[in-house]
PDB file of N, CA and C in Angstrom:
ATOM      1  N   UNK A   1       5.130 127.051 -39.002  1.00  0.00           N
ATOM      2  CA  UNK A   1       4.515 126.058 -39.896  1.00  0.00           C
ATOM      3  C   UNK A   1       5.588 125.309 -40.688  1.00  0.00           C
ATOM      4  N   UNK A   2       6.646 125.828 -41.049  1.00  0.00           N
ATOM      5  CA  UNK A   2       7.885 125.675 -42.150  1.00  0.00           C
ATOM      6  C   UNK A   2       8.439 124.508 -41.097  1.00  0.00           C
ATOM      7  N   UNK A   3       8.703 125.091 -39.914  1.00  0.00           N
ATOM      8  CA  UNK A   3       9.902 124.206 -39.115  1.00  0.00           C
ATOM      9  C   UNK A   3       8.422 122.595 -38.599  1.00  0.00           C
ATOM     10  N   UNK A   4       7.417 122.811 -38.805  1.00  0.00           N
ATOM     11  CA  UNK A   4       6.300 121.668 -38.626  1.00  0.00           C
ATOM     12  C   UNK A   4       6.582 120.712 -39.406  1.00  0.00           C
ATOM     13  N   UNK A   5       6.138 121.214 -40.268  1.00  0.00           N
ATOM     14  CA  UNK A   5       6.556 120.525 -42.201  1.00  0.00           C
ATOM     15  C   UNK A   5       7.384 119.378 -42.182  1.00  0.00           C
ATOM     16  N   UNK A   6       9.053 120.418 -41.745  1.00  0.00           N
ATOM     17  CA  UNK A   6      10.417 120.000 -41.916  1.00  0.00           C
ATOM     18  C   UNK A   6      10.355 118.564 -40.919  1.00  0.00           C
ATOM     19  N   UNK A   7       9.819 118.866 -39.595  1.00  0.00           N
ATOM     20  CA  UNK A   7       9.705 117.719 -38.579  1.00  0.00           C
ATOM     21  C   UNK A   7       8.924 116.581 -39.446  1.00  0.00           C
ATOM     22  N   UNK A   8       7.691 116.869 -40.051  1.00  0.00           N
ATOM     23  CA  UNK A   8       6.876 115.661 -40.735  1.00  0.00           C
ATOM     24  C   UNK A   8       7.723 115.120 -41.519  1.00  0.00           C
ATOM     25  N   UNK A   9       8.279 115.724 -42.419  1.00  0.00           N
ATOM     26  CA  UNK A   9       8.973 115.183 -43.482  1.00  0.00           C
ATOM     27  C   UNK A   9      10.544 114.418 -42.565  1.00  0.00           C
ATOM     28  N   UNK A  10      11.050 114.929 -41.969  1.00  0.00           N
ATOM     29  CA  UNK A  10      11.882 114.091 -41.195  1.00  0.00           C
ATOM     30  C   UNK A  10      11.647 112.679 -40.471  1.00  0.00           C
ATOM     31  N   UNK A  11      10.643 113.042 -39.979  1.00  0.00           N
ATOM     32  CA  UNK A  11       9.780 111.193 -39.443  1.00  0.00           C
ATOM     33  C   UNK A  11       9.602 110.632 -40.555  1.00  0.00           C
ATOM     34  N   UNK A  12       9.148 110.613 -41.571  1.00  0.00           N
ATOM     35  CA  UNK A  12       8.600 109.711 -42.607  1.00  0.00           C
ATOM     36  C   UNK A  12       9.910 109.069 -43.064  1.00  0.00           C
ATOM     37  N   UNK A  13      11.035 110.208 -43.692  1.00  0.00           N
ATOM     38  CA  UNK A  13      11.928 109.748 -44.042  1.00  0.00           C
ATOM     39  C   UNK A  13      13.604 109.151 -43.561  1.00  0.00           C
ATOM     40  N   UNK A  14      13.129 109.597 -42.482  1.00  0.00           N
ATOM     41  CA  UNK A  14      14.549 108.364 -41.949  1.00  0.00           C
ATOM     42  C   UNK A  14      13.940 107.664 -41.616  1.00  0.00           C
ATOM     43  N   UNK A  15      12.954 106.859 -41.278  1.00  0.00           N
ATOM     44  CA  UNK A  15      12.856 105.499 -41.093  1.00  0.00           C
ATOM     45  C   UNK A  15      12.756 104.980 -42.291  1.00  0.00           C
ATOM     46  N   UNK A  16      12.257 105.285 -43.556  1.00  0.00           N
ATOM     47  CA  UNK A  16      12.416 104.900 -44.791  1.00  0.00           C
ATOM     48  C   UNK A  16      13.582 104.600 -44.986  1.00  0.00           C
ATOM     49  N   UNK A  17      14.184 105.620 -44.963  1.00  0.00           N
ATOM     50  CA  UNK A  17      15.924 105.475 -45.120  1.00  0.00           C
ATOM     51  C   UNK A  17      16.718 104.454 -44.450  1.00  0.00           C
ATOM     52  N   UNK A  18      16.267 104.191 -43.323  1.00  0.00           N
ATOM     53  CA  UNK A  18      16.510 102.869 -42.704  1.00  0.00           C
ATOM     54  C   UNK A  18      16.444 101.565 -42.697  1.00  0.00           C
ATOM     55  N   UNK A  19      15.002 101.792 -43.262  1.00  0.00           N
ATOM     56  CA  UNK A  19      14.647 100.420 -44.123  1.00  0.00           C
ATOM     57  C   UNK A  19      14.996 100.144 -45.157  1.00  0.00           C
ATOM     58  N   UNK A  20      15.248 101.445 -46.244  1.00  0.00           N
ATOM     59  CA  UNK A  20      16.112 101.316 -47.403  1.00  0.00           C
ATOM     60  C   UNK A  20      17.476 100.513 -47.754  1.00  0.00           C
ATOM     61  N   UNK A  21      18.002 101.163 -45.990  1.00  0.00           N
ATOM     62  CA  UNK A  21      19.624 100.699 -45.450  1.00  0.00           C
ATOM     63  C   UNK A  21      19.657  99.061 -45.587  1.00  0.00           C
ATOM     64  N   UNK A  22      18.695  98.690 -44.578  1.00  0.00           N
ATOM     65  CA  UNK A  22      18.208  97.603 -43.952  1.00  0.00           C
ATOM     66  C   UNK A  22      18.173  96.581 -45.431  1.00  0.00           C
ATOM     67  N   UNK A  23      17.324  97.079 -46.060  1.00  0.00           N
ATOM     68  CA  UNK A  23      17.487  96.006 -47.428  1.00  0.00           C
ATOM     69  C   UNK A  23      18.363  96.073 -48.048  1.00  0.00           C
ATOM     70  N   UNK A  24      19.222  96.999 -48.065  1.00  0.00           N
ATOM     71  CA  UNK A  24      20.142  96.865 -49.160  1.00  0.00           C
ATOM     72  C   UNK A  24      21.605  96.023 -48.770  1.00  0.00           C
ATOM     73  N   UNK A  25      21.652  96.493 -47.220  1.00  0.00           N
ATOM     74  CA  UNK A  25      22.471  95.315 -46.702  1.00  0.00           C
ATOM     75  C   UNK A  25      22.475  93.324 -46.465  1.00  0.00           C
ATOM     76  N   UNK A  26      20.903  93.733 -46.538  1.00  0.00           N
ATOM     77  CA  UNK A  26      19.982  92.031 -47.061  1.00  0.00           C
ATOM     78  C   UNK A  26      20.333  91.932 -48.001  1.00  0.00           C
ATOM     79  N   UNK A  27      20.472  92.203 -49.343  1.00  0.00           N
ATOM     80  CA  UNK A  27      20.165  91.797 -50.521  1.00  0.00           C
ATOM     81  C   UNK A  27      21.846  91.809 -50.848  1.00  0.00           C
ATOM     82  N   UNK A  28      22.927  92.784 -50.103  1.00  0.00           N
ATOM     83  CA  UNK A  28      23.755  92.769 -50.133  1.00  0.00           C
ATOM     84  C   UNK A  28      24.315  91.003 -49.682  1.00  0.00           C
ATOM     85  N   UNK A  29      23.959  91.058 -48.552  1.00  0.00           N
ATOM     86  CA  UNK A  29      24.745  89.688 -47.860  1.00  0.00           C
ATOM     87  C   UNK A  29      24.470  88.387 -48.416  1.00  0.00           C
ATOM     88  N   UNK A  30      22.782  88.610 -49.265  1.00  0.00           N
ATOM     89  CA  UNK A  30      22.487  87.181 -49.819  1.00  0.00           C
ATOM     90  C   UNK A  30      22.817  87.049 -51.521  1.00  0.00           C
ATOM     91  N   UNK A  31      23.736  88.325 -51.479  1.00  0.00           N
ATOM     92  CA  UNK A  31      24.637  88.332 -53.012  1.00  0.00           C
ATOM     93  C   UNK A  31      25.516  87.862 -52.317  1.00  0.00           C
ATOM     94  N   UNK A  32      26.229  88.219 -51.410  1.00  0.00           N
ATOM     95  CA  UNK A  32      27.634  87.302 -51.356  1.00  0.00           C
ATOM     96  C   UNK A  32      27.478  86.018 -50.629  1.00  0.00           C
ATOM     97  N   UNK A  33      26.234  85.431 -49.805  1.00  0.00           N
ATOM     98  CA  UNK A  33      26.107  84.026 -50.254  1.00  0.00           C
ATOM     99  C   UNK A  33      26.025  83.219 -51.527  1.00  0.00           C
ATOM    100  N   UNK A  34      25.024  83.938 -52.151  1.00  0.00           N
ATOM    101  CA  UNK A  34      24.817  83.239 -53.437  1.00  0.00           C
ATOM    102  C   UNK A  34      26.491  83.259 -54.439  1.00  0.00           C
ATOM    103  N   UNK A  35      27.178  84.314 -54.301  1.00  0.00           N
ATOM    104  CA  UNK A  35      28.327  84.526 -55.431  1.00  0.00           C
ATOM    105  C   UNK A  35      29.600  83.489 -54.275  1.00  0.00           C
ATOM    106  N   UNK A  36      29.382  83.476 -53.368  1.00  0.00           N
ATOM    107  CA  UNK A  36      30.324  82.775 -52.125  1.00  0.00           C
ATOM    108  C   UNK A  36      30.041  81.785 -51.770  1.00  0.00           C
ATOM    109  N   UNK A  37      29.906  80.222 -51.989  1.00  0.00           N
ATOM    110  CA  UNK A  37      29.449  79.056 -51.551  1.00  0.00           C
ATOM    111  C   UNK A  37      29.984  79.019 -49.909  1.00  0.00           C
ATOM    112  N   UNK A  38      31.683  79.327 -49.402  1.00  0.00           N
ATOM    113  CA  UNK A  38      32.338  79.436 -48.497  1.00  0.00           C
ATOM    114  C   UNK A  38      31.956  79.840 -47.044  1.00  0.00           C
ATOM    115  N   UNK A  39      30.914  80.956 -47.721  1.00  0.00           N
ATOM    116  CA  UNK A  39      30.411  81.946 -46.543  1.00  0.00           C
ATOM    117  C   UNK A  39      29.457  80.947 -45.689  1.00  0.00           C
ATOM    118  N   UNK A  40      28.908  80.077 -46.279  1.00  0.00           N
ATOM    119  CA  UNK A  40      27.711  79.472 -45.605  1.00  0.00           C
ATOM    120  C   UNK A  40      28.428  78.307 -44.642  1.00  0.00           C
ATOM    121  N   UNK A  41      29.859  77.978 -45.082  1.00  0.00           N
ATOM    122  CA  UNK A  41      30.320  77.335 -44.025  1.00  0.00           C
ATOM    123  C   UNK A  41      30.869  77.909 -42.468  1.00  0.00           C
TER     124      UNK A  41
END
């Protein structure tokens, strides 16, 4: 039942974690457009 659990809780949370990734590298890149006029050339 323990090692069931562990599997549920593993699916839910790496794809979270991924998407977590996923935005933070978005929000990352459209900070250094916005702080970088350069980049957009």
């Amino acid at each position: 039942m323990t090692s069931h659990n562990n599997l549920k809780i593993k699916a839910t949370t790496v794809p979270a974690f991924k998407a977590g990734r996923a935005l933070k590298d978005a929000s990352n890149k459209k900070l250094i457009l916005l702080t970088n006029p350069y980049v957009l050339k």
